[in-house]
N, C-alpha and C. Protein backbone atom coordinates (compact mmCIF):
# COMPACT_ATOMS: atom_id res chain seq x y z
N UNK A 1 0.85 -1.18 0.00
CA UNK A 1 0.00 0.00 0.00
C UNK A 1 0.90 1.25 0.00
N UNK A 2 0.41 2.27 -0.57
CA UNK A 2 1.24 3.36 -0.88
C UNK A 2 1.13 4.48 0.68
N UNK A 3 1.98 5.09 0.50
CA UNK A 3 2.35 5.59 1.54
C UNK A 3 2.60 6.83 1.38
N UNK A 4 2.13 8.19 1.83
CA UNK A 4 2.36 9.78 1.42
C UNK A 4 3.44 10.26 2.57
N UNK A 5 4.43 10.84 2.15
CA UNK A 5 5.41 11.20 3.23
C UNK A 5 5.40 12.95 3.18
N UNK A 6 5.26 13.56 4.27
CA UNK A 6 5.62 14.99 4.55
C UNK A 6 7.13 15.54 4.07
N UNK A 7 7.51 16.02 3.06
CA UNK A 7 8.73 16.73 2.83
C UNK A 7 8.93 17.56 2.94
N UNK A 8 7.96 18.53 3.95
CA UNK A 8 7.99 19.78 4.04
C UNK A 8 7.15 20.67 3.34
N UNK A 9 6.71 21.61 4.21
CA UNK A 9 5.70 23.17 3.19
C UNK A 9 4.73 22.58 2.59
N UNK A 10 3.94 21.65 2.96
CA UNK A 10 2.86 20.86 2.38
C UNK A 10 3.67 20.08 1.41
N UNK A 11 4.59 20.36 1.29
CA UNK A 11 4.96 19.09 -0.01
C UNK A 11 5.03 17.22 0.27
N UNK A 12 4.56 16.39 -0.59
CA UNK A 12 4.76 15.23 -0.06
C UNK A 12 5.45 14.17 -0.92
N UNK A 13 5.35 13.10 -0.74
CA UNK A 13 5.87 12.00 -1.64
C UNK A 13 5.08 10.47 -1.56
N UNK A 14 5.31 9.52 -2.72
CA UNK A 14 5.03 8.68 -2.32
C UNK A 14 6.20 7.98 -2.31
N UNK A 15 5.91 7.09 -0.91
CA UNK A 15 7.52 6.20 -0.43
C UNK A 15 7.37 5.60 -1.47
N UNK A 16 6.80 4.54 -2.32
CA UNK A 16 7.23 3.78 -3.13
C UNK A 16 8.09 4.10 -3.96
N UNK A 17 8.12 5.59 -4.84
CA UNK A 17 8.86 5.35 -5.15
C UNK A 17 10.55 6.00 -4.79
N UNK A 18 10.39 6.14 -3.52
CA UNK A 18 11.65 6.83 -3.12
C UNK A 18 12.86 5.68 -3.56
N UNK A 19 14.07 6.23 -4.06
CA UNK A 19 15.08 5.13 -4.18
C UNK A 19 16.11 5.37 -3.47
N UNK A 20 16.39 6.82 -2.90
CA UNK A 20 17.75 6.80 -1.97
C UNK A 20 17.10 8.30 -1.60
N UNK A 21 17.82 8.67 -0.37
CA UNK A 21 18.01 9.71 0.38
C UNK A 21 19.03 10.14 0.40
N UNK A 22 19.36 11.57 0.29
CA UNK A 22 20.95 11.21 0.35
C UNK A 22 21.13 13.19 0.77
N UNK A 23 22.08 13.17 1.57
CA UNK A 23 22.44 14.61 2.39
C UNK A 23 23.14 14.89 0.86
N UNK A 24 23.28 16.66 1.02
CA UNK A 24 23.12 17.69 -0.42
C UNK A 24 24.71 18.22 -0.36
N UNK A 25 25.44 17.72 0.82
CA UNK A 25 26.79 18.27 0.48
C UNK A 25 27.67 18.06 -0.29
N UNK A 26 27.83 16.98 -0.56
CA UNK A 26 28.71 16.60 -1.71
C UNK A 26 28.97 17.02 -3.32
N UNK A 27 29.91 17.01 -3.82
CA UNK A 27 29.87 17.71 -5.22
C UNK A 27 29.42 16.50 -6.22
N UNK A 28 29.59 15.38 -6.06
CA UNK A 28 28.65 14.71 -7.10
C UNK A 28 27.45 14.70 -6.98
N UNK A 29 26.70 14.94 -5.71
CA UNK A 29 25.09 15.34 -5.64
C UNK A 29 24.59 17.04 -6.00
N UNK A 30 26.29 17.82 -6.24
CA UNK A 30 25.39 18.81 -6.74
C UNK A 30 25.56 19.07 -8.24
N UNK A 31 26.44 18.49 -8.84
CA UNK A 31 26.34 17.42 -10.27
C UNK A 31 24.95 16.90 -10.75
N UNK A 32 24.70 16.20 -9.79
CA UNK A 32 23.66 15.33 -10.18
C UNK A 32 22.20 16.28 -9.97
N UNK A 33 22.23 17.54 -9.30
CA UNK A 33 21.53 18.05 -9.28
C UNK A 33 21.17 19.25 -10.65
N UNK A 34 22.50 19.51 -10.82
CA UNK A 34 22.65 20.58 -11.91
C UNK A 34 21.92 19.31 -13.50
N UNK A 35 22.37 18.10 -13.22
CA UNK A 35 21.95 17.26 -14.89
C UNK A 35 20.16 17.17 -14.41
N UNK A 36 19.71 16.96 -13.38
CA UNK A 36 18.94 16.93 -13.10
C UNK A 36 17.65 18.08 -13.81
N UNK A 37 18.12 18.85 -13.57
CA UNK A 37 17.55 20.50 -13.78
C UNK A 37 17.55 20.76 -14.95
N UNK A 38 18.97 20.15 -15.90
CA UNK A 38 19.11 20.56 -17.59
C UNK A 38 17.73 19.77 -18.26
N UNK A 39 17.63 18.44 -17.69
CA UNK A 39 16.68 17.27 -18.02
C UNK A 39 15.28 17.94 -17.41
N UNK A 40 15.06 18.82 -17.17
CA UNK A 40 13.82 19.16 -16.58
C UNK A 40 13.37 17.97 -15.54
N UNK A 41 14.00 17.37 -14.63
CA UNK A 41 14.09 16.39 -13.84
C UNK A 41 13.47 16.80 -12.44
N UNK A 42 14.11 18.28 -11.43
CA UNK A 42 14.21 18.60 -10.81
C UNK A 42 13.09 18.84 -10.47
N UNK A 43 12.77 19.18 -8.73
CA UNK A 43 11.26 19.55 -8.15
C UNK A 43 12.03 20.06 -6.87
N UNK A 44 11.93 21.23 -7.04
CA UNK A 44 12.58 22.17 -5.35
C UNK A 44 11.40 22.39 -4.71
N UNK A 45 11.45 21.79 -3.52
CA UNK A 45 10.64 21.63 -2.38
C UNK A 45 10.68 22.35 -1.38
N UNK A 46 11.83 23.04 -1.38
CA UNK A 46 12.19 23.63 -0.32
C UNK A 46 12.16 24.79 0.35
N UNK A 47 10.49 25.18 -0.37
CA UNK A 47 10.17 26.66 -0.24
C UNK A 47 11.12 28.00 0.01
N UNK A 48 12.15 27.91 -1.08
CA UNK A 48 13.09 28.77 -1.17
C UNK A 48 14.32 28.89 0.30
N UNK A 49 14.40 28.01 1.07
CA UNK A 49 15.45 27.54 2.24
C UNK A 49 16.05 26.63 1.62
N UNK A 50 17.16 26.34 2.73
CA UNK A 50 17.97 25.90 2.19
C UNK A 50 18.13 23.70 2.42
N UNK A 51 18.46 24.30 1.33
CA UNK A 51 18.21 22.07 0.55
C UNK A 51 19.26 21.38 1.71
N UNK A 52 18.79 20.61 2.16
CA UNK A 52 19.19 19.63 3.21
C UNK A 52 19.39 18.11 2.75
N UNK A 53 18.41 17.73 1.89
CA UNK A 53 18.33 16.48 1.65
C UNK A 53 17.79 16.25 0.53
N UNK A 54 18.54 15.68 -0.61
CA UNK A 54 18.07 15.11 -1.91
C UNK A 54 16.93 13.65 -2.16
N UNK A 55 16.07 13.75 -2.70
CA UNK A 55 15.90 12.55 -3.22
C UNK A 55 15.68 12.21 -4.00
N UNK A 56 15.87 10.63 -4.37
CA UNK A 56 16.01 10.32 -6.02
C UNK A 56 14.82 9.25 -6.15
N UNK A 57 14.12 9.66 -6.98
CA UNK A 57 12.74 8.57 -7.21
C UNK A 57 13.69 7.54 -8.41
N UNK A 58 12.44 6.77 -8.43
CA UNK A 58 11.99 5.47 -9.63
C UNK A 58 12.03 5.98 -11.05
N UNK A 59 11.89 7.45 -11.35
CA UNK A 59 11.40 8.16 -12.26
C UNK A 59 12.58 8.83 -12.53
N UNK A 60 13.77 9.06 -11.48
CA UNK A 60 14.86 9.38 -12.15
C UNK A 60 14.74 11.12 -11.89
N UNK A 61 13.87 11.35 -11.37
CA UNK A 61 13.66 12.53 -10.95
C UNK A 61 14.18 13.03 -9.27
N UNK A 62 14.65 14.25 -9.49
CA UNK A 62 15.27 14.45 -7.82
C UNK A 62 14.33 15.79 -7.22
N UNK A 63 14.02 15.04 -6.44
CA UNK A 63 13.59 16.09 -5.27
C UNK A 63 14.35 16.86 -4.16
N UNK A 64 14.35 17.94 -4.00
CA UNK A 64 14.96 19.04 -3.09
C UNK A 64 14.11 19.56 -2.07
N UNK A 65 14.74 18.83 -0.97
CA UNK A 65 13.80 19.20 0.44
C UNK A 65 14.73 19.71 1.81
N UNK A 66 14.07 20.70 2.00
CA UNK A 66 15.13 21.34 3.08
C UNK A 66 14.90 20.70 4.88
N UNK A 67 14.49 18.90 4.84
CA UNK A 67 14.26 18.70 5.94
C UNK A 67 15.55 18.07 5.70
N UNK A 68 15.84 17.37 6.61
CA UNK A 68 17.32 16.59 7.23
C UNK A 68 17.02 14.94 6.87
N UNK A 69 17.94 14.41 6.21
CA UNK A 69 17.54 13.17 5.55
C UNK A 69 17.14 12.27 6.58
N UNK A 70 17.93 11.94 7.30
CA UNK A 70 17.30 11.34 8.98
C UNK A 70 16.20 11.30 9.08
N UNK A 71 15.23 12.60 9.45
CA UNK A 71 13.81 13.00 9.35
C UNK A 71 13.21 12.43 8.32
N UNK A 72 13.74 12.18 6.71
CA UNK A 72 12.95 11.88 5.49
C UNK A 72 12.54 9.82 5.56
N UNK A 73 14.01 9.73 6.39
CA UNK A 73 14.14 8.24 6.03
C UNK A 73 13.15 7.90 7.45
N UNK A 74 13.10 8.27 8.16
CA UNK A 74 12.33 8.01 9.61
C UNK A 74 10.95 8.23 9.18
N UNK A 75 10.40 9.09 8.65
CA UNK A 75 9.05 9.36 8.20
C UNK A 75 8.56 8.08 6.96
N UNK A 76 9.68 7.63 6.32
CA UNK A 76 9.37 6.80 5.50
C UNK A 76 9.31 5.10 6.42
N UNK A 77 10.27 4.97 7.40
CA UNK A 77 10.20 3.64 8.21
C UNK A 77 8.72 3.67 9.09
N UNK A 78 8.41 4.67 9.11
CA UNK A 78 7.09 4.40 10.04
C UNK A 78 5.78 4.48 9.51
């Protein structure tokens, strides 16, 4: 059964198809964010604050959410 997760600012998700979580510091996640964006891929969530935690769907699409991945993956285990 599908599952709606809070990502912040009313924004949500469905866990199914989440495929990784992953913290926004690194320079290959902000790589992967920039190909993301050229591909019209991208969905900033993060009501203009600042991006905390990436995620990467089924769809190949990345989401930008300024909660703390901890928080994303915990909301998804429960």
């Amino acid at each position: 059964m599908s599952k709606i997760i809070n990502i912040g600012f009313g924004n949500s998700i469905v866990s199914e198809r989440v495929v990784a979580v992953i913290a926004s510091h690194s320079l290959p996640i902000k790589r992967l964010r920039e190909e993301a964006k050229r591909l019209n891929k991208l969905i900033d969530a993060t009501a203009g604050r600042q991006t905390r935690s990436v995620i990467v769907t089924d769809s190949n699409h990345i989401v930008l959410s300024s909660i703390r991945p901890s928080t994303v993956v915990s909301r998804i285990k429960d």
